[in-house]
C-alpha atoms as a PDB file:
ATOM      1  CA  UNK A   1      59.581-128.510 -32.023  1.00  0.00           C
ATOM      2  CA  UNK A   2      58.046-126.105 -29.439  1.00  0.00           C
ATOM      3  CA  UNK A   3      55.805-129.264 -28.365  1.00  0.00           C
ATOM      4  CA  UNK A   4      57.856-132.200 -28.248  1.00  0.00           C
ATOM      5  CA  UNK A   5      55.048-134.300 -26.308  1.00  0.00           C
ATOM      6  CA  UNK A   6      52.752-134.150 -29.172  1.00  0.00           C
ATOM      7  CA  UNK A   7      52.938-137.155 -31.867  1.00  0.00           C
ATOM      8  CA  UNK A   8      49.196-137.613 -32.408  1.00  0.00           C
ATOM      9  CA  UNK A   9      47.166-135.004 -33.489  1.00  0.00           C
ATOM     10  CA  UNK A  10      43.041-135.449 -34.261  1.00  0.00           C
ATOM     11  CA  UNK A  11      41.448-132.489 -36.525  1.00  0.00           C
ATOM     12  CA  UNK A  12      37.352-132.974 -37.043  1.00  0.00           C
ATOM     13  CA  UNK A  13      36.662-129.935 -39.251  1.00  0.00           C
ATOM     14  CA  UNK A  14      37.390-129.344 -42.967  1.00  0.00           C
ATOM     15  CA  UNK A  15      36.010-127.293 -46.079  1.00  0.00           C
ATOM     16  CA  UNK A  16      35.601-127.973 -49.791  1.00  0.00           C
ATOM     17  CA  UNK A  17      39.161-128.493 -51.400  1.00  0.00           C
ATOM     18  CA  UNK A  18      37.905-126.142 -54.501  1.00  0.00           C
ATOM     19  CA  UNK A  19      36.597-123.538 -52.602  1.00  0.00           C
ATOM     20  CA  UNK A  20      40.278-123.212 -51.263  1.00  0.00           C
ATOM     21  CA  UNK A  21      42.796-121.096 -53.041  1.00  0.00           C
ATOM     22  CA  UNK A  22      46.198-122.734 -53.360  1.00  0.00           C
ATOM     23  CA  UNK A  23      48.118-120.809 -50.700  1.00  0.00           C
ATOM     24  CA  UNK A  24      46.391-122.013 -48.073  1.00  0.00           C
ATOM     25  CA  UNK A  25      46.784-125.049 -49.103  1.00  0.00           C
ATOM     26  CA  UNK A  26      50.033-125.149 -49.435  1.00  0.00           C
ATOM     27  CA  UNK A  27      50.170-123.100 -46.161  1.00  0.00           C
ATOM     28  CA  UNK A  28      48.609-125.978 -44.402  1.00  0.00           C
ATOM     29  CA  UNK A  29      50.195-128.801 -46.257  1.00  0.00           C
ATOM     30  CA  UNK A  30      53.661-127.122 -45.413  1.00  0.00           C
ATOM     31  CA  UNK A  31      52.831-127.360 -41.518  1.00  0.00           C
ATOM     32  CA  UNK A  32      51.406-130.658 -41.604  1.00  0.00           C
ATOM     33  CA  UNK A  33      54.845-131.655 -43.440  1.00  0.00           C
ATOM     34  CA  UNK A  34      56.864-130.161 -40.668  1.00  0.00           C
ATOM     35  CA  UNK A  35      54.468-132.171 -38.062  1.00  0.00           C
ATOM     36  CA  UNK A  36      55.533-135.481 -39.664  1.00  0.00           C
ATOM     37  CA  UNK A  37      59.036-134.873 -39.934  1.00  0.00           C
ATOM     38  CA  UNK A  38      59.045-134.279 -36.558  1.00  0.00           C
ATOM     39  CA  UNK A  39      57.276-137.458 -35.534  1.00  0.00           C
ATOM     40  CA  UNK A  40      53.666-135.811 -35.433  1.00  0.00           C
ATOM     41  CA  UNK A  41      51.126-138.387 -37.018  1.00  0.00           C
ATOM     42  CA  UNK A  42      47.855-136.237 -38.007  1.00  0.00           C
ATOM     43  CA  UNK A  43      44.485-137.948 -38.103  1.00  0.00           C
ATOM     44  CA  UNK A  44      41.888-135.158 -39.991  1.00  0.00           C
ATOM     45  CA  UNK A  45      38.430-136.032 -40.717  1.00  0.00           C
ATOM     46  CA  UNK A  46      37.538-136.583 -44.661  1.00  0.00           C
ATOM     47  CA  UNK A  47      33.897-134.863 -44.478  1.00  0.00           C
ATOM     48  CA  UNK A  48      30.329-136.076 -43.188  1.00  0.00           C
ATOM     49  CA  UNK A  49      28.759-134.888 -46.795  1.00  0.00           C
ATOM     50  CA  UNK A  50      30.212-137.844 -49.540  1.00  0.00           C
ATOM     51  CA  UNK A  51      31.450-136.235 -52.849  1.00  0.00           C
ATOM     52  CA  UNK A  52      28.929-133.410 -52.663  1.00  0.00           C
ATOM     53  CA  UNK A  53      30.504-132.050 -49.809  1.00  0.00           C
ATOM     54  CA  UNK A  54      31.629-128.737 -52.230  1.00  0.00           C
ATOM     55  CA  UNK A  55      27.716-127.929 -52.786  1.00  0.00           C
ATOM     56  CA  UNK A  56      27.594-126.528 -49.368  1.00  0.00           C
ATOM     57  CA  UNK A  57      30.473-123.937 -50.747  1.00  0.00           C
ATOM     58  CA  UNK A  58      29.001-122.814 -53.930  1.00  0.00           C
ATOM     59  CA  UNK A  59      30.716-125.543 -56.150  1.00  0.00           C
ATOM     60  CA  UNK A  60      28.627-127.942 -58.126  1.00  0.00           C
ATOM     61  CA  UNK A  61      31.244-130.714 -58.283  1.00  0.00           C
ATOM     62  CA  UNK A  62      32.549-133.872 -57.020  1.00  0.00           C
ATOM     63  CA  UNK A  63      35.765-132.542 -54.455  1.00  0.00           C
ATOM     64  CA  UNK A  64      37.883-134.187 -51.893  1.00  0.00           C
ATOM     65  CA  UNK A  65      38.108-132.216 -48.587  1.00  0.00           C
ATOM     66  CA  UNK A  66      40.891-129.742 -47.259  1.00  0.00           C
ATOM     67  CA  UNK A  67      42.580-129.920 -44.945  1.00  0.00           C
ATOM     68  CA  UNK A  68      42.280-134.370 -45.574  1.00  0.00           C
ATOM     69  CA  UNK A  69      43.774-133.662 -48.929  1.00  0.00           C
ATOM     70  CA  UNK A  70      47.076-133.390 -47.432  1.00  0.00           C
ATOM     71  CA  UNK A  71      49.373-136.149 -48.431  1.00  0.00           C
ATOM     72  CA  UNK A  72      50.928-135.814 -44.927  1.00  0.00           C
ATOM     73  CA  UNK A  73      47.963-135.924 -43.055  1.00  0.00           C
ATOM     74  CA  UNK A  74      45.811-139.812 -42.244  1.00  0.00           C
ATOM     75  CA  UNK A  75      42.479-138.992 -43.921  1.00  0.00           C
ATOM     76  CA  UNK A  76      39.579-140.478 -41.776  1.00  0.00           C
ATOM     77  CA  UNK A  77      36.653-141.996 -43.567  1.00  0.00           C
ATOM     78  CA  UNK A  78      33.348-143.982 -42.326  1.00  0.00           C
ATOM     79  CA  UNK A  79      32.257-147.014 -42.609  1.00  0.00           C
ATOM     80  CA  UNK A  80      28.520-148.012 -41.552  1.00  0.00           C
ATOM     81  CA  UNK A  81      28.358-151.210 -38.993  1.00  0.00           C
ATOM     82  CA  UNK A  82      25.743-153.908 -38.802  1.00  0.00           C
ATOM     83  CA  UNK A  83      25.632-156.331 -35.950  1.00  0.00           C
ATOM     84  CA  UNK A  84      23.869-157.228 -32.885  1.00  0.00           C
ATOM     85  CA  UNK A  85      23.783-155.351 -29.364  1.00  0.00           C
ATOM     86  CA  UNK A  86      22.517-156.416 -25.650  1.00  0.00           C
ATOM     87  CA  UNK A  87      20.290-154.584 -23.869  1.00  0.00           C
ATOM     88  CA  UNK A  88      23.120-152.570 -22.643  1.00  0.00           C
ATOM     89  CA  UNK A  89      24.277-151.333 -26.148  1.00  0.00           C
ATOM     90  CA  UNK A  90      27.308-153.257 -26.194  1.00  0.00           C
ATOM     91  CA  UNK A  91      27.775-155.758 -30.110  1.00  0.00           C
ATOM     92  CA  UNK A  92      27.455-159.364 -29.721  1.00  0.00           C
ATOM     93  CA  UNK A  93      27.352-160.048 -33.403  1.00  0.00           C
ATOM     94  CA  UNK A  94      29.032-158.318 -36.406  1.00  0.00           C
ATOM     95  CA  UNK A  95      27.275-159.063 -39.266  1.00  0.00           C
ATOM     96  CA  UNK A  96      29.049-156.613 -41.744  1.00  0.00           C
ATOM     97  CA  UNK A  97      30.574-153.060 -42.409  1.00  0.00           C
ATOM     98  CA  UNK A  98      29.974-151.026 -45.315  1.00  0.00           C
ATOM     99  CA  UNK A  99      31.396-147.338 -46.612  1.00  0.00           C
ATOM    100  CA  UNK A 100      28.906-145.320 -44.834  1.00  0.00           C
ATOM    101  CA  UNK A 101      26.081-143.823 -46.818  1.00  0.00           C
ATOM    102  CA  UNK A 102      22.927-143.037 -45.129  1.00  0.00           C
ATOM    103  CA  UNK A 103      19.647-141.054 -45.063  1.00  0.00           C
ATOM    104  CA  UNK A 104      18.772-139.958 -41.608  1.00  0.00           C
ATOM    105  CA  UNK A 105      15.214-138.016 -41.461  1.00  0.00           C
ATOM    106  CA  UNK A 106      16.111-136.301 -44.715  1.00  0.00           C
ATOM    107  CA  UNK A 107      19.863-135.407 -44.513  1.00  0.00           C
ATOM    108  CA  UNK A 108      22.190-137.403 -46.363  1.00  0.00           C
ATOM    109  CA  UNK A 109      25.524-138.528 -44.942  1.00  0.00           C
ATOM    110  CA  UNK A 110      28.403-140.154 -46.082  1.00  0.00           C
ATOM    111  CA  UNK A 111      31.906-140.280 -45.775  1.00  0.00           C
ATOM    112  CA  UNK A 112      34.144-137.717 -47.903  1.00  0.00           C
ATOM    113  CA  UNK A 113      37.039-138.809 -50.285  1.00  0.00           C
ATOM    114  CA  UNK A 114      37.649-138.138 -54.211  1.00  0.00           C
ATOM    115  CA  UNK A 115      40.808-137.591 -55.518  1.00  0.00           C
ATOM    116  CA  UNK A 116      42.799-134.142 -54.841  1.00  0.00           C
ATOM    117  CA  UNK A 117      43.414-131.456 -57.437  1.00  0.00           C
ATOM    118  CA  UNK A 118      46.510-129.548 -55.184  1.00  0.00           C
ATOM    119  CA  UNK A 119      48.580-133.006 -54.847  1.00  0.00           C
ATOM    120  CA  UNK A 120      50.211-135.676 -56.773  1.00  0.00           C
ATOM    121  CA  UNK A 121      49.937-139.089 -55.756  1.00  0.00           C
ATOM    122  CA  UNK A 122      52.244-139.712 -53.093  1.00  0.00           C
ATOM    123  CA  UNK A 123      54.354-143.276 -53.992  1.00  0.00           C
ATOM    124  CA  UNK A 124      52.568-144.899 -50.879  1.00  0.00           C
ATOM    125  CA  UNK A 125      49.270-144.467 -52.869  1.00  0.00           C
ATOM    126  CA  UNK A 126      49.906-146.985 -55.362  1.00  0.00           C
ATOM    127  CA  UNK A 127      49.485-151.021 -55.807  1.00  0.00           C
ATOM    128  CA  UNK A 128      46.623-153.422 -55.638  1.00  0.00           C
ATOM    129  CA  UNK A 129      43.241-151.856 -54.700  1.00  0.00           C
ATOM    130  CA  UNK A 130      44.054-148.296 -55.814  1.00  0.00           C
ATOM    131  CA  UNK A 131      42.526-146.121 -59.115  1.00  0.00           C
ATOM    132  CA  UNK A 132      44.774-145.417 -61.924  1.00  0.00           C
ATOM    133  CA  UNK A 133      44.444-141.538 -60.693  1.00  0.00           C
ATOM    134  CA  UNK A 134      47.412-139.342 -60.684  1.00  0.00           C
ATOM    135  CA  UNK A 135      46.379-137.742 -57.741  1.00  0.00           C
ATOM    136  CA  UNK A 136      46.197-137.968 -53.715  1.00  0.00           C
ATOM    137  CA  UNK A 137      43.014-140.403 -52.758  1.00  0.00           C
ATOM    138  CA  UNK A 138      41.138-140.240 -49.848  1.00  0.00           C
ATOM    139  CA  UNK A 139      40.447-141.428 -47.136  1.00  0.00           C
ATOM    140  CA  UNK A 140      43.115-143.853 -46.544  1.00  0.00           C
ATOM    141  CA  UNK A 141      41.017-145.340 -43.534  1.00  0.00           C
ATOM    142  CA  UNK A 142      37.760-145.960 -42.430  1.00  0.00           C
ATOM    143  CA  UNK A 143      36.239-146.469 -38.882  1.00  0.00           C
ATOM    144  CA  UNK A 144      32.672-146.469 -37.381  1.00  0.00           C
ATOM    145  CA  UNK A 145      30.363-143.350 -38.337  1.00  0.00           C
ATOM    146  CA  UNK A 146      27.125-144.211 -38.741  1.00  0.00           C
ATOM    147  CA  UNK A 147      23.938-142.706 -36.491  1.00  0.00           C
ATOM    148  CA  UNK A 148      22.804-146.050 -35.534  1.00  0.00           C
ATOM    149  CA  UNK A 149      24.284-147.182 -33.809  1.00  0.00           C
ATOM    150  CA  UNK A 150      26.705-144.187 -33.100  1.00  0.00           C
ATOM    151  CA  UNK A 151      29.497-144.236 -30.760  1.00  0.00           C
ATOM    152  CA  UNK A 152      28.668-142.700 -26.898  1.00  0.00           C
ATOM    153  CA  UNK A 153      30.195-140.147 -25.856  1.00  0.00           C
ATOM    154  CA  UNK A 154      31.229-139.457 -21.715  1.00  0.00           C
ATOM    155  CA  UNK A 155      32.654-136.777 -20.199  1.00  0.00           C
ATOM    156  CA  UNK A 156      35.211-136.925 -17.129  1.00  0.00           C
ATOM    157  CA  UNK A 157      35.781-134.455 -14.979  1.00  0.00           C
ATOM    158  CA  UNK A 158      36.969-134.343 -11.311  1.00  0.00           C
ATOM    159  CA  UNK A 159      36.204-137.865 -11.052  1.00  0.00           C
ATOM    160  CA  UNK A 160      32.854-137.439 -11.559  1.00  0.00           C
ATOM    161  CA  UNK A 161      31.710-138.615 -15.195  1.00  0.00           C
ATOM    162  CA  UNK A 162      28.525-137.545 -17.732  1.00  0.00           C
ATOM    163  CA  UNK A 163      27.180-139.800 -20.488  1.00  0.00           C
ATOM    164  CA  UNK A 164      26.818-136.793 -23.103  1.00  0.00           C
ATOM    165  CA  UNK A 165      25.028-138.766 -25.648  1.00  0.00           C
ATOM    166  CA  UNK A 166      25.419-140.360 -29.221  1.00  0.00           C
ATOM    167  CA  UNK A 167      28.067-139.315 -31.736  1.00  0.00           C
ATOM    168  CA  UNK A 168      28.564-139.926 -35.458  1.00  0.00           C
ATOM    169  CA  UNK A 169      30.305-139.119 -38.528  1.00  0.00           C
ATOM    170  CA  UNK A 170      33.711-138.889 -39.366  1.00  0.00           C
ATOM    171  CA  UNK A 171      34.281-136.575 -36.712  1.00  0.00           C
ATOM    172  CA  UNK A 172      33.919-139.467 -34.348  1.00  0.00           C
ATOM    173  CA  UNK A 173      35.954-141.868 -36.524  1.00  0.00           C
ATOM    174  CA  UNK A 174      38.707-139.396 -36.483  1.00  0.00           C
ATOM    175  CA  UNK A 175      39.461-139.156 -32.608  1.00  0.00           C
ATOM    176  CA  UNK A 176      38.675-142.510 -32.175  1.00  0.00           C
ATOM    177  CA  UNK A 177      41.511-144.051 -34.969  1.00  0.00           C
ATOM    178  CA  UNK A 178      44.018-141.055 -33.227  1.00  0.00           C
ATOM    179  CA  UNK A 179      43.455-142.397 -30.358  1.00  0.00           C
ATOM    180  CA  UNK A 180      43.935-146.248 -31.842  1.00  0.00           C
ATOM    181  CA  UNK A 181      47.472-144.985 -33.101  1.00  0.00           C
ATOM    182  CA  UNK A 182      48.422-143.308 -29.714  1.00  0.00           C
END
């Protein structure tokens, strides 16, 4: 292990798992496997486009996400909060939590998942709550990814810290249940 002081790694980019040939799949898959038998836990964002996320790659089918697809990776979903805030942004209420699925000026977003077509079901996959599917599900978690209200983002740096602004999607949910497990 050339980098024995990494165990938690957080990945927030992906593509359309049928737009991917099986080589690099395996490719990948093979180095996440080596990650986790080495202690690395990896945390990789499932997608910020639902089940339609292949559209954007020429494919007019439901898909799960690559590099999430990876039974040795955490795939990070979203889930869409509802509660109450102060005046300083901060929730004084939960009300509920949802899979998110919204419509923002136009655009839809939602969190990816589906079922793989590269990997079997891994034997963790199985029990009360899960499809009948032969095949690796995803996401296996869910955190906080919707616009509103969006998680804030600040910068640090030589003391002096930034608010950037508002985050969302699963590539905010990803870093943020990394940094959970750390």
């Amino acid at each position: 292990n050339g980098h024995p002081d990494v165990n938690v790694v957080s990945v927030s980019f992906g593509s359309c798992e049928a737009a991917e040939n099986s080589s690099d799949v395996q490719a990948a898959d093979n180095a996440f496997a080596q990650g986790a038998a080495e202690g690395q836990a990896w945390f990789i964002a499932s997608g910020d486009d639902g089940v339609t996320g292949c559209a954007g790659f020429g494919q007019n089918m439901a898909s799960s996400g690559f590099p999430s697809d990876s039974p040795h990776v955490v795939s990070v979903g979203g889930t869409e909060f509802d509660g109450s805030f102060n005046s300083q942004g901060n929730v004084t209420a939960w009300a509920s939590e949802t899979t998110w699925n919204e419509n923002m000026q136009g655009q839809s977003a939602a969190g990816g998942g589906g079922t793989s077509t590269f990997f079997a079901r891994p034997s963790w996959q199985t029990g009360a709550g899960t499809s009948r599917a032969n095949t690796r599900e995803q996401p296996d978690i869910a955190l906080l990814a919707n616009v509103q209200p969006g998680v804030g983002i600040q910068v640090t740096d030589q003391g002096q810290s930034a608010f950037v602004g508002m985050g969302d999607g699963t590539s905010v949910a990803t870093p943020i249940a990394a940094g959970i497990f750390a």
